[in-house]
C-alpha atoms as a PDB file:
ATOM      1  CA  UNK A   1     -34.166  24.138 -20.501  1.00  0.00           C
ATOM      2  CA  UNK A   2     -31.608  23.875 -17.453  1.00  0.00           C
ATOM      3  CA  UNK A   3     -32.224  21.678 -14.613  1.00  0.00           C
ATOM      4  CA  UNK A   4     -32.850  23.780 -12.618  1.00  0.00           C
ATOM      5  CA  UNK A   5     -36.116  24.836 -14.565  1.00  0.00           C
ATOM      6  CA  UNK A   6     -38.208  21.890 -13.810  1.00  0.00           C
ATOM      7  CA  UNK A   7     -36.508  21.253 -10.574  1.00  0.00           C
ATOM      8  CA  UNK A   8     -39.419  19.423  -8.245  1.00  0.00           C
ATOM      9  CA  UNK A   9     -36.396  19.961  -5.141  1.00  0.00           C
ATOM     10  CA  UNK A  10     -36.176  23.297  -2.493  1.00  0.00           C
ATOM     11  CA  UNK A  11     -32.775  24.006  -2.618  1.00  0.00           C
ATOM     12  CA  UNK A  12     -31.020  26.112  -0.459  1.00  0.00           C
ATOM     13  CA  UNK A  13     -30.474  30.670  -1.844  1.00  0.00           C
ATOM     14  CA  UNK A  14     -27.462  30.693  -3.996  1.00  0.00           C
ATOM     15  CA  UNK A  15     -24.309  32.717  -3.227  1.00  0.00           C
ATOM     16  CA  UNK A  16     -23.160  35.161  -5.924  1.00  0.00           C
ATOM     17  CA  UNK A  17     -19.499  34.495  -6.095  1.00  0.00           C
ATOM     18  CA  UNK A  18     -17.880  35.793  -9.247  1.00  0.00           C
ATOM     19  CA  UNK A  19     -21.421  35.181 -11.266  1.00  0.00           C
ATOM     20  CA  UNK A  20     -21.429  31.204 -10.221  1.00  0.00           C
ATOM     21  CA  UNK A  21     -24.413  30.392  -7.488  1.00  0.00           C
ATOM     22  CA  UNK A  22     -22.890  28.576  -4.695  1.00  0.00           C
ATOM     23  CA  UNK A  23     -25.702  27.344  -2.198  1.00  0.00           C
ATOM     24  CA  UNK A  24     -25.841  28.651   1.244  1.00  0.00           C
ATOM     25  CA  UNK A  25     -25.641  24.782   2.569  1.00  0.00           C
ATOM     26  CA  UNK A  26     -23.322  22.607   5.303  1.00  0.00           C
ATOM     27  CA  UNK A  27     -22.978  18.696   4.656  1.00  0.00           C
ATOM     28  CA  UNK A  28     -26.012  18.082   6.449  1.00  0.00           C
ATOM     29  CA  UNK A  29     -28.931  20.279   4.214  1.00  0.00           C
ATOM     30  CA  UNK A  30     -26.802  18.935   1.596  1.00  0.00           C
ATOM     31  CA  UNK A  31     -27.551  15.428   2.083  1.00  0.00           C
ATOM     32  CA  UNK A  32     -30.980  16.628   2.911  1.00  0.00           C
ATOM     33  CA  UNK A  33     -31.321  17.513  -0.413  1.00  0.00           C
ATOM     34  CA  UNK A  34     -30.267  14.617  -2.219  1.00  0.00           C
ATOM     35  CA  UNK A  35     -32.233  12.407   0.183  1.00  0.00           C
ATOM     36  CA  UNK A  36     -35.085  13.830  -1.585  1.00  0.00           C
ATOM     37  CA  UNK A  37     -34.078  14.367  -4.940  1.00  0.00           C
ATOM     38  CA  UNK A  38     -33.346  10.390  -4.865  1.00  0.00           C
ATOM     39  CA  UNK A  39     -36.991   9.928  -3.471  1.00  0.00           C
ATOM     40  CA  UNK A  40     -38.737  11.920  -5.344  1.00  0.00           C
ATOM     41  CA  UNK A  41     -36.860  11.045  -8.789  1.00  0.00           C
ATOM     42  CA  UNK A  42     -35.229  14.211  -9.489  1.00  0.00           C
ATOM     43  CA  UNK A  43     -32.844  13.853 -12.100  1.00  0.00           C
ATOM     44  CA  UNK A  44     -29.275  16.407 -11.418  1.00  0.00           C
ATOM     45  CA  UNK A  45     -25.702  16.941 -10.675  1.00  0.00           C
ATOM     46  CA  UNK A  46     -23.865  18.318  -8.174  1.00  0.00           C
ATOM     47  CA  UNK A  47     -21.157  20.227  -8.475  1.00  0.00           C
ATOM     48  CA  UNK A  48     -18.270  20.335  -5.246  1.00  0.00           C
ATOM     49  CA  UNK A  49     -16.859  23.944  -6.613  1.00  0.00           C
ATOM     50  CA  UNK A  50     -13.834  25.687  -4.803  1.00  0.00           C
ATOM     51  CA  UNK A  51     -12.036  28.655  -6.696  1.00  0.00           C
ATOM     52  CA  UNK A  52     -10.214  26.579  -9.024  1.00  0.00           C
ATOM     53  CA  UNK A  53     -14.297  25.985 -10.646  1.00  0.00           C
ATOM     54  CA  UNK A  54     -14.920  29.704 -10.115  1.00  0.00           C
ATOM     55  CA  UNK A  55     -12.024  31.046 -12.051  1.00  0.00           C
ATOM     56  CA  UNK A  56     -12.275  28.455 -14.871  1.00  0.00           C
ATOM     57  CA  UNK A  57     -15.994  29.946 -15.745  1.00  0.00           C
ATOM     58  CA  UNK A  58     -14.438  33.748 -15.928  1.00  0.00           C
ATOM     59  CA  UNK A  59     -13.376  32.696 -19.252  1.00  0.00           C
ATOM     60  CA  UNK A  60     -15.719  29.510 -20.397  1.00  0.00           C
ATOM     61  CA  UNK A  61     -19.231  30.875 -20.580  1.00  0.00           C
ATOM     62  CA  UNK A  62     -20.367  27.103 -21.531  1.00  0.00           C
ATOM     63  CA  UNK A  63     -18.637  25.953 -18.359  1.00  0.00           C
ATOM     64  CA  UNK A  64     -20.625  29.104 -16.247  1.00  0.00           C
ATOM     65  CA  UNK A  65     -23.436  27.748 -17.335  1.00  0.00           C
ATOM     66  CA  UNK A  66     -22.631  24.244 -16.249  1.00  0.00           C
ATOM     67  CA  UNK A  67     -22.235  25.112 -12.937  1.00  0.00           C
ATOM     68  CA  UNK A  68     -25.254  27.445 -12.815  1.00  0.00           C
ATOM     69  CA  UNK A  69     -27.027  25.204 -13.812  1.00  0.00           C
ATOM     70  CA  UNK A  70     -26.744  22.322 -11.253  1.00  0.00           C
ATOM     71  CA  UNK A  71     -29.002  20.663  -8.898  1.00  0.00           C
ATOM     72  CA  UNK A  72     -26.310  22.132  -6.277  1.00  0.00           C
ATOM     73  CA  UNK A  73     -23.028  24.270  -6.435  1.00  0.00           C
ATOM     74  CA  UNK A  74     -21.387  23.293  -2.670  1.00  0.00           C
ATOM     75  CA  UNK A  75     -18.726  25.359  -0.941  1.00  0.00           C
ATOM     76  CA  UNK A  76     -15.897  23.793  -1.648  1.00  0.00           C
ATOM     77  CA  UNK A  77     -12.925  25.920   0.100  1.00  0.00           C
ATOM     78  CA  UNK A  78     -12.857  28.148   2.797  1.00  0.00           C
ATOM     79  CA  UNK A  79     -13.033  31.453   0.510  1.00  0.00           C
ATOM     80  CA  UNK A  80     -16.496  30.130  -0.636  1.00  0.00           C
ATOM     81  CA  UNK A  81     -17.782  29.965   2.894  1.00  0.00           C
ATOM     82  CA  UNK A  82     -15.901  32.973   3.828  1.00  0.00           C
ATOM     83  CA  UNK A  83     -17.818  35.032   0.995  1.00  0.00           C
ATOM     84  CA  UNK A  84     -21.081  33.361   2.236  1.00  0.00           C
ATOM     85  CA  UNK A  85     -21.014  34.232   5.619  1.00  0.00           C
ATOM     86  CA  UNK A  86     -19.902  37.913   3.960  1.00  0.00           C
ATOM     87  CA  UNK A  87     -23.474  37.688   2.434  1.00  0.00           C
ATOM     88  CA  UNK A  88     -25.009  37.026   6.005  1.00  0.00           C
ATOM     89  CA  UNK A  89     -25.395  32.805   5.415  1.00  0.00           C
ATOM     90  CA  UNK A  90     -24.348  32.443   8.871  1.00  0.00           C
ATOM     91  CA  UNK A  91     -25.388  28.365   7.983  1.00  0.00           C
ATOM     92  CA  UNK A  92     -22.954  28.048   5.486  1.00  0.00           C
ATOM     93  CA  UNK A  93     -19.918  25.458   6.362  1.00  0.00           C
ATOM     94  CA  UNK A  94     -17.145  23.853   3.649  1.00  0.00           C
ATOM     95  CA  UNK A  95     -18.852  21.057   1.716  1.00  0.00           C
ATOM     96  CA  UNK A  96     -15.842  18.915   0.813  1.00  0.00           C
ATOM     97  CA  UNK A  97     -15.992  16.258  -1.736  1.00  0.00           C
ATOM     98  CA  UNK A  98     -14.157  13.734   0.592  1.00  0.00           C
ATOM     99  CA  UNK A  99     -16.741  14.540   3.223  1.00  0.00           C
ATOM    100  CA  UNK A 100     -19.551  14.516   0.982  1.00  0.00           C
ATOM    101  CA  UNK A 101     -18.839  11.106   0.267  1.00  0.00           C
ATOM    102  CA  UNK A 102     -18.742   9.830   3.164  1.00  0.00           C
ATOM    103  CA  UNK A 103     -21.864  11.286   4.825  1.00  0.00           C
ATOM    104  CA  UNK A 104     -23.936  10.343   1.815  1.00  0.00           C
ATOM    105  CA  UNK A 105     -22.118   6.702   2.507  1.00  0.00           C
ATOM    106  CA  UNK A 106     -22.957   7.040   6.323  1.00  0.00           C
ATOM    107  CA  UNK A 107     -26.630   8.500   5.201  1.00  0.00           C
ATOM    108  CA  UNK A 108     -27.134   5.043   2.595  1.00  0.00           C
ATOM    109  CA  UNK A 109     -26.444   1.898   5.158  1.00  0.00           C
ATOM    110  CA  UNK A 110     -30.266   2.775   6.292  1.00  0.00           C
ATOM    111  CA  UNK A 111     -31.502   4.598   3.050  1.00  0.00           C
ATOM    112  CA  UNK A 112     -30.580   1.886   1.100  1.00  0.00           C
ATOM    113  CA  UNK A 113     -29.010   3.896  -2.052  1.00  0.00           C
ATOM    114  CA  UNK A 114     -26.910   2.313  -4.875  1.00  0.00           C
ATOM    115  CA  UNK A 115     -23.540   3.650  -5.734  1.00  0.00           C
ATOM    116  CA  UNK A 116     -21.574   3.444  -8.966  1.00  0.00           C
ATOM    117  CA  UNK A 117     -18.162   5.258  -9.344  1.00  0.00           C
ATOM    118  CA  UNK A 118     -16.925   6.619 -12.380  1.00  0.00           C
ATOM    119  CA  UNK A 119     -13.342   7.362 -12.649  1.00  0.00           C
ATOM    120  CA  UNK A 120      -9.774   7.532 -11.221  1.00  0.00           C
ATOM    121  CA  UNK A 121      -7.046   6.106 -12.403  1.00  0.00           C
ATOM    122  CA  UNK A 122      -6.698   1.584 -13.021  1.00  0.00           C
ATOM    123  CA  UNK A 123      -7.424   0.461 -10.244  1.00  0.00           C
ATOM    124  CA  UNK A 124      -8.240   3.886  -7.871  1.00  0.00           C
ATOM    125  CA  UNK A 125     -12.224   2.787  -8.300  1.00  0.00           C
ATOM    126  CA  UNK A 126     -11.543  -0.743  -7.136  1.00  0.00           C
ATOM    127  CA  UNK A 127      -9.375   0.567  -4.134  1.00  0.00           C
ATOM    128  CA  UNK A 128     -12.229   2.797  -3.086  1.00  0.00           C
ATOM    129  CA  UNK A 129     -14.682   0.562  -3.353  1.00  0.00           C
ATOM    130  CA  UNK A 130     -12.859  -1.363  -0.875  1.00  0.00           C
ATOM    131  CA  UNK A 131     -12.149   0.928   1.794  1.00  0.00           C
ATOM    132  CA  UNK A 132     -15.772   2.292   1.744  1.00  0.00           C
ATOM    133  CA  UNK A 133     -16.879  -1.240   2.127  1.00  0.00           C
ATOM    134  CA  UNK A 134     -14.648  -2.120   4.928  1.00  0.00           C
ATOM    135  CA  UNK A 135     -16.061   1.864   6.733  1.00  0.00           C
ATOM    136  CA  UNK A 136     -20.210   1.126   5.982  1.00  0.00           C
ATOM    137  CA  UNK A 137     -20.494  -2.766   5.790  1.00  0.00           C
ATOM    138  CA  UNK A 138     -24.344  -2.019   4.346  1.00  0.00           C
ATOM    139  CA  UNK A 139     -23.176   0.441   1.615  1.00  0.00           C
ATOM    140  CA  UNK A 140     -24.373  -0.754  -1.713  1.00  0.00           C
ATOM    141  CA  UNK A 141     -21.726  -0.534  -4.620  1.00  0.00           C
ATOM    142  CA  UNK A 142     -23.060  -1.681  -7.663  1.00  0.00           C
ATOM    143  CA  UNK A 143     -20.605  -1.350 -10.461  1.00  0.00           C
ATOM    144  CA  UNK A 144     -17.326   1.074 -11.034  1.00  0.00           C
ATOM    145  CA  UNK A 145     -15.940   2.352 -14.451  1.00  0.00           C
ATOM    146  CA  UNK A 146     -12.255   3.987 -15.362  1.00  0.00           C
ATOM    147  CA  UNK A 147     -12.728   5.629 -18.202  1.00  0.00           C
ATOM    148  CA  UNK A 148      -9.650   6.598 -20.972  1.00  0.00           C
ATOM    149  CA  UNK A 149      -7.468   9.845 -20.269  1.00  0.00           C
ATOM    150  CA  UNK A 150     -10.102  11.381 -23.720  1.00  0.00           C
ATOM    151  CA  UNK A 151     -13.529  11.760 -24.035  1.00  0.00           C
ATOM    152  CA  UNK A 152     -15.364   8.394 -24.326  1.00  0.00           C
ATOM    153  CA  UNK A 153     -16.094   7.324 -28.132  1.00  0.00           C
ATOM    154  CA  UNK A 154     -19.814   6.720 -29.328  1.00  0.00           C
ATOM    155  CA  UNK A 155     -18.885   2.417 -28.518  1.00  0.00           C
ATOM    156  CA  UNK A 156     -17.900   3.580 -24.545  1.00  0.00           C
ATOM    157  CA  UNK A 157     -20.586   5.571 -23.771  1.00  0.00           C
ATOM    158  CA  UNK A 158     -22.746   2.575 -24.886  1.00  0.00           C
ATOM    159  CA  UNK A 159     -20.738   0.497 -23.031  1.00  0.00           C
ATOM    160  CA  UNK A 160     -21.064   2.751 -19.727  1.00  0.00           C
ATOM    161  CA  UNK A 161     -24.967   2.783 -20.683  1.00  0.00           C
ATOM    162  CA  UNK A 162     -25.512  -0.687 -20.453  1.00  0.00           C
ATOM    163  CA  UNK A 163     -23.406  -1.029 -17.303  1.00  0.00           C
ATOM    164  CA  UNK A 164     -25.398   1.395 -15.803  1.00  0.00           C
ATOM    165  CA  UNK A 165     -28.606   0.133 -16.559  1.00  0.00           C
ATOM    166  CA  UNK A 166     -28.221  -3.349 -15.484  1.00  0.00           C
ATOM    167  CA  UNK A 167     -26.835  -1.454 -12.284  1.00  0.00           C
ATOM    168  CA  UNK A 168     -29.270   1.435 -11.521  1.00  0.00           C
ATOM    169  CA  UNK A 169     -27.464   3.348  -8.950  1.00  0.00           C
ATOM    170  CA  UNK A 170     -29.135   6.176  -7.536  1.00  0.00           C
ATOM    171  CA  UNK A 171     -25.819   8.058  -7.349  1.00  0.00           C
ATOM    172  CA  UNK A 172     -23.183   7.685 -10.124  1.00  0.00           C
ATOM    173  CA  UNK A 173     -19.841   9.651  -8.225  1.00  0.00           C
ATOM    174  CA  UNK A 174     -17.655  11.094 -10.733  1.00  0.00           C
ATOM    175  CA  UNK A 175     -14.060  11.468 -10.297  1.00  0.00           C
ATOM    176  CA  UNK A 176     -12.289  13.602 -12.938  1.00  0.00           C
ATOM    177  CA  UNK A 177     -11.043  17.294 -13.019  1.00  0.00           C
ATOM    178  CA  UNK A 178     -12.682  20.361 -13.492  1.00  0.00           C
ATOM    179  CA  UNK A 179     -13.687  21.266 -15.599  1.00  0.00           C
ATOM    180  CA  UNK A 180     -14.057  17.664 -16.978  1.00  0.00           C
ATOM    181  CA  UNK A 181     -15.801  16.040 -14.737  1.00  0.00           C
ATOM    182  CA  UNK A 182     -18.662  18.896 -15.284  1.00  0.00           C
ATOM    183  CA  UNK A 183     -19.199  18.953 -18.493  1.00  0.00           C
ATOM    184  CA  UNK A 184     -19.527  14.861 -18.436  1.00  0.00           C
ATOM    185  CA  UNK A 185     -22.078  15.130 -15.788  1.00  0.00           C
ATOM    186  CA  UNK A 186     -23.977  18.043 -17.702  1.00  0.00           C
ATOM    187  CA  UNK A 187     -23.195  16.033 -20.977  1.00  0.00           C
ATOM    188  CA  UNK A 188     -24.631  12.238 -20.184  1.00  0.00           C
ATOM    189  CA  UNK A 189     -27.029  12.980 -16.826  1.00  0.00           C
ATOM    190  CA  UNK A 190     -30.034  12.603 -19.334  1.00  0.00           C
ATOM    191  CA  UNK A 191     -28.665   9.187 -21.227  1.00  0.00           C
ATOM    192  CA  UNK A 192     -27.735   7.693 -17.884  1.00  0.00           C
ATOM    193  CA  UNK A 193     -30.203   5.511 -15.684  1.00  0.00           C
ATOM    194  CA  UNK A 194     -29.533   7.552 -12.562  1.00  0.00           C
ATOM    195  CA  UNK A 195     -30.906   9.414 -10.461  1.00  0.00           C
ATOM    196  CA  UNK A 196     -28.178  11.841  -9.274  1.00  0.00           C
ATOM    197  CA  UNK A 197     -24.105  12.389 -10.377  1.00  0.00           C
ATOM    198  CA  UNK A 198     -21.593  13.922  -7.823  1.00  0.00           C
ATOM    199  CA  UNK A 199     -18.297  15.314  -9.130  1.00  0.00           C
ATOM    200  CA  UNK A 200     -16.159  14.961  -6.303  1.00  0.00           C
ATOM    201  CA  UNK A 201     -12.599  15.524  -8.206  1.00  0.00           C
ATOM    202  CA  UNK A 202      -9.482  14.123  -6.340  1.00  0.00           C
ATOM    203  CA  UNK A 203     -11.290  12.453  -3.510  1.00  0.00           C
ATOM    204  CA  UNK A 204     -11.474   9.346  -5.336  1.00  0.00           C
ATOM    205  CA  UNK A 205      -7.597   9.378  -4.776  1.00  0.00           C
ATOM    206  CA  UNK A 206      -7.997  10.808  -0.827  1.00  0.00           C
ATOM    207  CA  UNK A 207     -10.459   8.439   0.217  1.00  0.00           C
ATOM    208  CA  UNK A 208      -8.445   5.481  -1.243  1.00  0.00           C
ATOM    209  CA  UNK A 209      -5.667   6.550   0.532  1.00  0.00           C
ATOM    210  CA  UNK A 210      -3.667   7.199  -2.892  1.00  0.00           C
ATOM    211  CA  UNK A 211      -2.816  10.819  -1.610  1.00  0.00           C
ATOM    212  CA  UNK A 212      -2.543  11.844   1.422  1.00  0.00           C
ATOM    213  CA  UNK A 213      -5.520  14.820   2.897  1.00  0.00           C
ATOM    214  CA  UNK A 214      -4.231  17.646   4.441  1.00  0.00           C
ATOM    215  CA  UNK A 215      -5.466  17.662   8.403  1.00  0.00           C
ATOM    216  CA  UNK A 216      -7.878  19.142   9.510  1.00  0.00           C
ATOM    217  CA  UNK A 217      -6.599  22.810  10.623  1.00  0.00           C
ATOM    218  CA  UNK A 218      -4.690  22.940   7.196  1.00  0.00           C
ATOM    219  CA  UNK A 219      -8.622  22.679   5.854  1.00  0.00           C
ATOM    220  CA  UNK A 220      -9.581  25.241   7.706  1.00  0.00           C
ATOM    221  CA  UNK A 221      -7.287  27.738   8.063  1.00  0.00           C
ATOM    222  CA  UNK A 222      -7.834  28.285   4.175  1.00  0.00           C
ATOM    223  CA  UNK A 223      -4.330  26.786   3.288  1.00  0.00           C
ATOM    224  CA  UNK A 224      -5.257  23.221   1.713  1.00  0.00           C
ATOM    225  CA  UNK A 225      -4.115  24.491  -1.919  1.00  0.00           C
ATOM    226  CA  UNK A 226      -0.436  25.172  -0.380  1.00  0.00           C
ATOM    227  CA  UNK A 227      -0.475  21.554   0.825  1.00  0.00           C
ATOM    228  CA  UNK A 228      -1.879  20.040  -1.904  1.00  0.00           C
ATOM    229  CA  UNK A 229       0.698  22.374  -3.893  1.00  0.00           C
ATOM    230  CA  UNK A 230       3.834  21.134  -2.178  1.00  0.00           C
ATOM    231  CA  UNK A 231       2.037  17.778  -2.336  1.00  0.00           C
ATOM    232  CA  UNK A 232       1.797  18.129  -6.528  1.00  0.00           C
ATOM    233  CA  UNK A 233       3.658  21.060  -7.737  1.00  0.00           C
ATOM    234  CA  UNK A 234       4.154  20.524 -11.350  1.00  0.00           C
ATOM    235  CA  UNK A 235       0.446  19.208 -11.763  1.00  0.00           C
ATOM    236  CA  UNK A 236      -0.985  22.070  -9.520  1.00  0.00           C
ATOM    237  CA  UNK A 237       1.446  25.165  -9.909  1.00  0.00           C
ATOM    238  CA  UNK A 238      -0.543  27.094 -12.126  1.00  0.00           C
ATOM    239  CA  UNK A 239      -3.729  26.553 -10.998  1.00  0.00           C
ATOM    240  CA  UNK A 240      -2.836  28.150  -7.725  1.00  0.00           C
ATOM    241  CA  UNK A 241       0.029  30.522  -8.180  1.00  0.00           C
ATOM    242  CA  UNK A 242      -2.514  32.125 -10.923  1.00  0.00           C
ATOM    243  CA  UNK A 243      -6.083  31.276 -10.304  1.00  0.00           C
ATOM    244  CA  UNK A 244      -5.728  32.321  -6.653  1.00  0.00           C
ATOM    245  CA  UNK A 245      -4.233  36.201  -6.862  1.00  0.00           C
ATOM    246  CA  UNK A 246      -6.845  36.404  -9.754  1.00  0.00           C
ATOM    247  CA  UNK A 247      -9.746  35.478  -7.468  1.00  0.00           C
ATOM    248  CA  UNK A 248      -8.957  37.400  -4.676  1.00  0.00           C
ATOM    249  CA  UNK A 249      -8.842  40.397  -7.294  1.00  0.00           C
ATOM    250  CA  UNK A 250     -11.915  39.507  -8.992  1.00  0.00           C
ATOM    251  CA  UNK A 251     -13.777  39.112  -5.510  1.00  0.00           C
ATOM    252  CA  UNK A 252     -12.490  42.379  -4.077  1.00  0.00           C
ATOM    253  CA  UNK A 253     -14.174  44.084  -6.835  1.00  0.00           C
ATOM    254  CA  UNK A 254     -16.842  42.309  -6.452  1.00  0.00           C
ATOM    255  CA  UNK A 255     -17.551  43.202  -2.461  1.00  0.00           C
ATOM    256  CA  UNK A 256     -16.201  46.850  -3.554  1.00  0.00           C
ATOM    257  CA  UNK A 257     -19.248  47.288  -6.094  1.00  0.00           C
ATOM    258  CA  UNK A 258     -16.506  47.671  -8.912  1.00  0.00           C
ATOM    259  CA  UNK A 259     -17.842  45.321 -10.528  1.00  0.00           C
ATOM    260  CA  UNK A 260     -21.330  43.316 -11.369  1.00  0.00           C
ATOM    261  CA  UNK A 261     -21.809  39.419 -11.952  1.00  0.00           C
ATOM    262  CA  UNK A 262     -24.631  37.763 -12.988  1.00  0.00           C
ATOM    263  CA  UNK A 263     -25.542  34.153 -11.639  1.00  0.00           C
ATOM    264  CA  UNK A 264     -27.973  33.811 -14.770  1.00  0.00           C
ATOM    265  CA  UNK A 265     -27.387  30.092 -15.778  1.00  0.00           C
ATOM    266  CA  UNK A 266     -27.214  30.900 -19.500  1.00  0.00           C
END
């Protein structure tokens, strides 16, 4: 059974892009949400997906799944809010990870929700933790974990277990890669005491201040992958200079009625 079957949360209609259901939301219904997911005790993950998420499931029916499957898909990229508004979600806006963070940060000072972060690189957890601190004075950060560059071994998870229990966020923020950081949410949601896990990807690194965001017309002019391209070419080179051309293929046909997708989560 998915998550989304016993789901006690209204969530905003799903977008079909490319099969994966991207919710129709902005930053605001998406804290919304959460806000009462976390009081009413309803266990999920969120997923920040952009087109680098949606191409990866074209070939990874687990990963499809995954991302079907969550308490919420959010726009992530301009193409996902351009195919929205497409659709006629005239509501829709760019749910950002970096963003998300912070209004759910903004949102906790009176809410009084706990925060743990989980990943980054030594160190990018601890920086974080600091600059957040120094933006919402109230913000409650109760523990931070960098895991290995591999999947955790039986000892670590315990290890991350017990951590989190004596902790009990009500948000664990996860900041790996995708797919990575989806299948770990998917994987340990259930073991975890937690209410809700964000994968928010690199803006462990932008909030920090590690890397530098791109401004704010770069965002939304569609463009962020060339900056973040020139920023990190050989980490990011073939993600974009083939996941992009592919997408904008895939989606034509698509919008053409070439070509059917399902947004079934198994």
């Amino acid at each position: 059974m998915g998550i989304l079957d016993s789901l006690m949360v209204a969530t905003p209609p799903r977008i079909n892009v490319l099969g994966i259901g991207v919710h129709a939301l902005n930053l605001k219904s998406a804290v919304a949400v959460l806000q009462k997911a976390i009081e009413s005790k309803t266990k999920g993950y969120v997923c920040v997906t952009g087109v680098h998420g949606v191409s990866e499931a074209q070939s990874d029916p687990p990963f499809r799944a995954i991302l079907n499957s969550a308490l919420l898909n959010t726009p992530d990229g301009m193409p996902m809010v351009w195919t929205g508004r497409w659709f006629g979600f005239r509501e829709v806006k760019r749910v950002y990870g970096p963003d998300l963070l912070l209004e759910v940060c903004q949102a906790s000072q009176s809410a009084g929700w706990r925060h743990f972060f989980y990943g980054g690189a030594p160190g990018t957890a601890t920086a974080l933790t600091a600059v957040l601190q120094t933006r919402f004075p109230r913000l409650q950060i109760v523990g931070t974990f960098t895991p290995p560059f591999r999947p955790l071994t039986p000892s670590e998870l315990e290890d991350l277990q017990t951590q989190v229990t004596s902790a009990h966020p009500d948000i664990i923020w996860v900041g790996l890669s995708t797919p990575k950081q989806e299948r770990f949410m998917a994987a340990t949601l259930s073991c975890l005491d937690t209410t809700i896990m964000i994968g928010i990807g690199a803006a462990f690194d932008l909030v920090s201040g590690k890397v530098r965001q791109s401004p704010r017309w770069i965002q939304r002019s569609g463009f962020e992958w060339l900056y973040r391209l020139i920023q990190e070419p050989r980490r990011l080179w073939k993600r974009y200079l083939k996941n992009n051309p592919l997408f904008v293929y895939r989606l034509f046909l698509q919008l053409t009625g070439l070509r059917r997708y399902s947004i079934d989560a198994n």
